[in-house]
N, C-alpha and C. Protein backbone atom coordinates (compact mmCIF):
# COMPACT_ATOMS: atom_id res chain seq x y z
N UNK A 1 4.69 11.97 -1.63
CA UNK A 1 5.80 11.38 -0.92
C UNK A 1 7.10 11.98 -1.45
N UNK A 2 7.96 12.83 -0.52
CA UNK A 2 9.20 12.98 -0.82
C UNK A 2 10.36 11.57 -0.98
N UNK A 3 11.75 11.78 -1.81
CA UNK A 3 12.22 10.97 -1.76
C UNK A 3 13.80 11.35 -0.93
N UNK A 4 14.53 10.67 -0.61
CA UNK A 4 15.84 10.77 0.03
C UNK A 4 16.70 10.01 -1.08
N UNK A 5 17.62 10.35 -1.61
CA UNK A 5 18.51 9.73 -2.08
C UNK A 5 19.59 9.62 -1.41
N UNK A 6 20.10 8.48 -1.64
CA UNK A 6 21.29 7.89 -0.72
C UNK A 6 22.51 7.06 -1.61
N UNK A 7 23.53 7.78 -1.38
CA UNK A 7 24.72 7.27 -2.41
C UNK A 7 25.55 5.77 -1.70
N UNK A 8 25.59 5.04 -2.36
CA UNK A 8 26.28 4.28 -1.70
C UNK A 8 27.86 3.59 -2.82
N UNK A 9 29.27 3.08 -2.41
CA UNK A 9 29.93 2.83 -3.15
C UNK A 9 30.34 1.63 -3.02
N UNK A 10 30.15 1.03 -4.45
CA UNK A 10 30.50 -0.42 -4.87
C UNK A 10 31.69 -0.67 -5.44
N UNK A 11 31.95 -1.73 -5.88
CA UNK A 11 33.03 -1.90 -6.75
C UNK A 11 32.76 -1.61 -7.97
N UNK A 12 33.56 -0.82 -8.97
CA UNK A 12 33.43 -0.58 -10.56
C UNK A 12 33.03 -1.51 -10.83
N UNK A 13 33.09 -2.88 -10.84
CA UNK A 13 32.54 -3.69 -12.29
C UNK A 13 31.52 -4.54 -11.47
N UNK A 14 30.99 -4.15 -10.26
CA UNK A 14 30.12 -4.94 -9.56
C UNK A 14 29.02 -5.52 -10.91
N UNK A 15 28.18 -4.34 -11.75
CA UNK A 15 27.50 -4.83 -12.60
C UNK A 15 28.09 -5.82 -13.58
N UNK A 16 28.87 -6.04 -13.63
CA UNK A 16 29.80 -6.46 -15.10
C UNK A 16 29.54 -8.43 -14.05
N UNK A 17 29.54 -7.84 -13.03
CA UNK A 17 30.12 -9.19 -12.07
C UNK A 17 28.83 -9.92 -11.60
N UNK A 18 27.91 -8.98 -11.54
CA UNK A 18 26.14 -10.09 -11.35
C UNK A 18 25.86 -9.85 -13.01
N UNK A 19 26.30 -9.51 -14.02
CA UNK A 19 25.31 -9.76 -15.08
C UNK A 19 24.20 -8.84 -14.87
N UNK A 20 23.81 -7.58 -14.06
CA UNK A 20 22.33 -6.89 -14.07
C UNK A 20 23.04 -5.33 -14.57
N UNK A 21 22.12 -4.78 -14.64
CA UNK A 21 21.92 -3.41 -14.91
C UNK A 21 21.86 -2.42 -13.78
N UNK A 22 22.20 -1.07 -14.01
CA UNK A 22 21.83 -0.57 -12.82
C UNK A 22 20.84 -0.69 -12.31
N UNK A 23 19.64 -0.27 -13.28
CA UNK A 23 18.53 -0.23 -12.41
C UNK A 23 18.38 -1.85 -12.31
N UNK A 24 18.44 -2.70 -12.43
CA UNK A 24 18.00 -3.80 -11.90
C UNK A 24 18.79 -3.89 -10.29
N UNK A 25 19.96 -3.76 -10.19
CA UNK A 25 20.44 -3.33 -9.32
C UNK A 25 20.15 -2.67 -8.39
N UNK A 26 19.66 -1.12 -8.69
CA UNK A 26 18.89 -0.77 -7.56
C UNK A 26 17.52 -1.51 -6.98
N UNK A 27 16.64 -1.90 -8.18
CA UNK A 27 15.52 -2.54 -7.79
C UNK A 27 15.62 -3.88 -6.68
N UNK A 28 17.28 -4.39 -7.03
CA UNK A 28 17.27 -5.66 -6.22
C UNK A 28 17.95 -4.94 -4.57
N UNK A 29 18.77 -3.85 -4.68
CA UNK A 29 18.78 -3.86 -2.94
C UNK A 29 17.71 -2.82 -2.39
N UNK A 30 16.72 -2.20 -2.89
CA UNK A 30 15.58 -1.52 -2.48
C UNK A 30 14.88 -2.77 -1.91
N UNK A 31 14.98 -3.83 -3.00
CA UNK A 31 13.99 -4.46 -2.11
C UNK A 31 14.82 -5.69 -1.37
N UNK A 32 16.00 -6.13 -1.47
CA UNK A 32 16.72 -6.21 0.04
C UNK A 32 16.55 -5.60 1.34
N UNK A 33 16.94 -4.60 0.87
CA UNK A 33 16.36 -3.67 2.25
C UNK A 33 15.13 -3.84 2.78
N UNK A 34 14.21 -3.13 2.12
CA UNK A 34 12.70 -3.37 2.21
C UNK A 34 12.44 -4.61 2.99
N UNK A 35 13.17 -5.99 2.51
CA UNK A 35 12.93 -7.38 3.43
C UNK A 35 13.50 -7.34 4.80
N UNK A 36 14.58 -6.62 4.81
CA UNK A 36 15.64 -6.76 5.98
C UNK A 36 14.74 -5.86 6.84
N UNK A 37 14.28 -5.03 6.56
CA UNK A 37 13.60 -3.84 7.29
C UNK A 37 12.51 -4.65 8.48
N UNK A 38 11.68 -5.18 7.40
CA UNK A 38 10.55 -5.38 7.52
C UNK A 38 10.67 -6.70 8.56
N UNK A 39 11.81 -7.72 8.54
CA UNK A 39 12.27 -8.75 9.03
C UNK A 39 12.68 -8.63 10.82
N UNK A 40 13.26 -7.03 10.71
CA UNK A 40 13.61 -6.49 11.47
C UNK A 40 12.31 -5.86 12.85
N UNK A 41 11.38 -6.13 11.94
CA UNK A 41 10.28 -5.21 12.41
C UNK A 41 10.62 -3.49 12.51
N UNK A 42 11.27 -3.06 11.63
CA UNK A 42 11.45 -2.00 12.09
C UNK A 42 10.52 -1.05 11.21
N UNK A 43 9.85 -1.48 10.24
CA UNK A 43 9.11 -0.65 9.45
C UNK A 43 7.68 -1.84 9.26
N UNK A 44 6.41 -1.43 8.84
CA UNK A 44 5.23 -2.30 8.34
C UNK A 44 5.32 -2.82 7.09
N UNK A 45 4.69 -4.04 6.87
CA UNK A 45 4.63 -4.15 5.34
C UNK A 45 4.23 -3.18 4.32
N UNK A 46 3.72 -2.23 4.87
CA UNK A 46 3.32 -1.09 4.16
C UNK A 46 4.62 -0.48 3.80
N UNK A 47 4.98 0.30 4.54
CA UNK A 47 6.19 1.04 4.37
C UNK A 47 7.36 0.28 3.55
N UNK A 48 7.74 -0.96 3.82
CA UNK A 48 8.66 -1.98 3.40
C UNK A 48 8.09 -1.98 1.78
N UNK A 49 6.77 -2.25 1.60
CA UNK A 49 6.77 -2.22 0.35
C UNK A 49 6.86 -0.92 -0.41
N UNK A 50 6.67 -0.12 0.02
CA UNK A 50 6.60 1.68 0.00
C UNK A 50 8.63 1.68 -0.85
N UNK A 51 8.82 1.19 0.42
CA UNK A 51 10.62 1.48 0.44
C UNK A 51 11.17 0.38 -1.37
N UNK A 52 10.46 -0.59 -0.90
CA UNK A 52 10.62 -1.62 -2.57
C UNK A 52 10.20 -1.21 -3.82
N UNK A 53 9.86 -0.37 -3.43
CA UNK A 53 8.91 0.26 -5.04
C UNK A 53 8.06 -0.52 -5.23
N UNK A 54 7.16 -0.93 -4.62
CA UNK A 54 6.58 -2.28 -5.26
C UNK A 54 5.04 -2.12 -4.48
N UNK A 55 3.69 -2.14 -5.29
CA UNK A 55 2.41 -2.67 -4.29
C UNK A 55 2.15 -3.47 -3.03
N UNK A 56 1.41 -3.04 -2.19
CA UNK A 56 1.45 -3.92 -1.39
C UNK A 56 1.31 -5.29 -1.24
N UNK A 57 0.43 -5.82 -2.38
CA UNK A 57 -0.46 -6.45 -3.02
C UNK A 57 1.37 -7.52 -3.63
N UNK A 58 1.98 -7.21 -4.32
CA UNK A 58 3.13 -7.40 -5.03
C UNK A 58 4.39 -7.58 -3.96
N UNK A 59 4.56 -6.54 -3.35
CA UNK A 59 5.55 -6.37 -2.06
C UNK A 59 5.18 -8.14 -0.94
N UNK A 60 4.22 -8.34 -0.81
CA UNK A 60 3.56 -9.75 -0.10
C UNK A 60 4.18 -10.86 -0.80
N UNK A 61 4.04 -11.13 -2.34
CA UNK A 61 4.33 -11.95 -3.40
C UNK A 61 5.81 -12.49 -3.28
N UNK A 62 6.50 -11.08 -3.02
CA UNK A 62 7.57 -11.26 -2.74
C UNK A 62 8.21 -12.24 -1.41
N UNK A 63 8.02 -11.64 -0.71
CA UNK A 63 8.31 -11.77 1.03
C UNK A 63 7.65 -13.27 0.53
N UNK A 64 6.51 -13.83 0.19
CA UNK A 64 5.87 -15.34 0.03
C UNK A 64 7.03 -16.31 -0.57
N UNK A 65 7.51 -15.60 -2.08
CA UNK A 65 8.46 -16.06 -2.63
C UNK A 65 9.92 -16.79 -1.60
N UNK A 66 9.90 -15.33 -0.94
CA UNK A 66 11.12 -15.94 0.08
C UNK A 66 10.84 -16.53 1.65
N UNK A 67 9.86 -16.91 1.05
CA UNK A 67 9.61 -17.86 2.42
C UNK A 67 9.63 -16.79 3.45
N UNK A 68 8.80 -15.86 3.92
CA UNK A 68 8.83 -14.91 5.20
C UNK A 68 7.37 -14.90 4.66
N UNK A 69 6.80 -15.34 6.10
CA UNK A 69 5.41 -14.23 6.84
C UNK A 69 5.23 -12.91 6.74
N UNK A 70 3.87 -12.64 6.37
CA UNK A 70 3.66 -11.67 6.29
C UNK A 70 2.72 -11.07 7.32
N UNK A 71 2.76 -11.85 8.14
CA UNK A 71 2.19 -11.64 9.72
C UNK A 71 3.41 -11.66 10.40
N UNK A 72 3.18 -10.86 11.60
CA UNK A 72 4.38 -10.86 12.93
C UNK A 72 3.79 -11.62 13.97
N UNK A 73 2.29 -11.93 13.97
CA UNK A 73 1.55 -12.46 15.34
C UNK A 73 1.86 -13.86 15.20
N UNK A 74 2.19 -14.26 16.74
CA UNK A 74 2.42 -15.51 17.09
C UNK A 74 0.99 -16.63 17.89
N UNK A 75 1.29 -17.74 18.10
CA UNK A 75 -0.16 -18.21 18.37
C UNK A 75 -0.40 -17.59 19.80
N UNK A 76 0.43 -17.28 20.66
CA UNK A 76 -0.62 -16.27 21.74
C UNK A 76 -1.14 -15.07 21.71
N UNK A 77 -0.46 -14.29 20.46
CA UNK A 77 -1.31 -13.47 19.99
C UNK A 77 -3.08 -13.42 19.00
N UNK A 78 -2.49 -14.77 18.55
CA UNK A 78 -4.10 -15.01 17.73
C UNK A 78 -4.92 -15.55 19.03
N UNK A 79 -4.26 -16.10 20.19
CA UNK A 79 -5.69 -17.05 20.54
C UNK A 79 -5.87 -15.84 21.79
N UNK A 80 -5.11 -14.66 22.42
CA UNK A 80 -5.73 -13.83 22.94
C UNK A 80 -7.02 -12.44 22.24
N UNK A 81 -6.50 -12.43 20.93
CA UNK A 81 -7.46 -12.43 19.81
C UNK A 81 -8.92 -12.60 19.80
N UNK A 82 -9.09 -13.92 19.99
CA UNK A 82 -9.94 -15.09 20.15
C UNK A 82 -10.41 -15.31 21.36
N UNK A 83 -10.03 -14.60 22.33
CA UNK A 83 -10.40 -14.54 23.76
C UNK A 83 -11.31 -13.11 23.64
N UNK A 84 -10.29 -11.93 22.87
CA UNK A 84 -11.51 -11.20 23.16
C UNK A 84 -12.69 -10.65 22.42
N UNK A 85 -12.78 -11.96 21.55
CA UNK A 85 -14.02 -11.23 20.47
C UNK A 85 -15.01 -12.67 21.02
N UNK A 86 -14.67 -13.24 22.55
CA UNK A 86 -15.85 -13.84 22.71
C UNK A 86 -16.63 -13.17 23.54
């Protein structure tokens, strides 16, 4: 997997101002993003967790934590589902 780096600009003492570190910092809007993405439907939980740095397995844990599904299917999608595996 190649990577893209992407610069983005904050305020100087943003860290000074949450109390984190950079890298905690990055780790927390990678996986902002990663949620927003994924919320969005615009990427899979795969990829979303891909984008978080994080397992898929782990990337789920998360999204659970914050109260989001980790399914997109709604009940007419499960019960057409269920229609055709009779």
């Amino acid at each position: 997997m190649t990577l893209q780096t992407i610069n983005i600009d904050l305020p100087s003492d943003i860290l000074l101002t949450i109390n984190e570190s950079e890298n905690e910092l990055k780790k927390r809007i990678k996986i902002s993003l990663a949620i927003q993405l994924y919320r969005q439907q615009k990427v899979t939980i795969g990829k979303a967790a891909q984008i978080a740095g994080e397992s898929r397995f782990d990337f789920e844990a998360i999204l659970s934590e914050n109260k989001i599904p980790i399914s997109n299917l709604d009940l007419e999608d499960v019960l057409g589902d269920v229609e055709k595996l009779k």
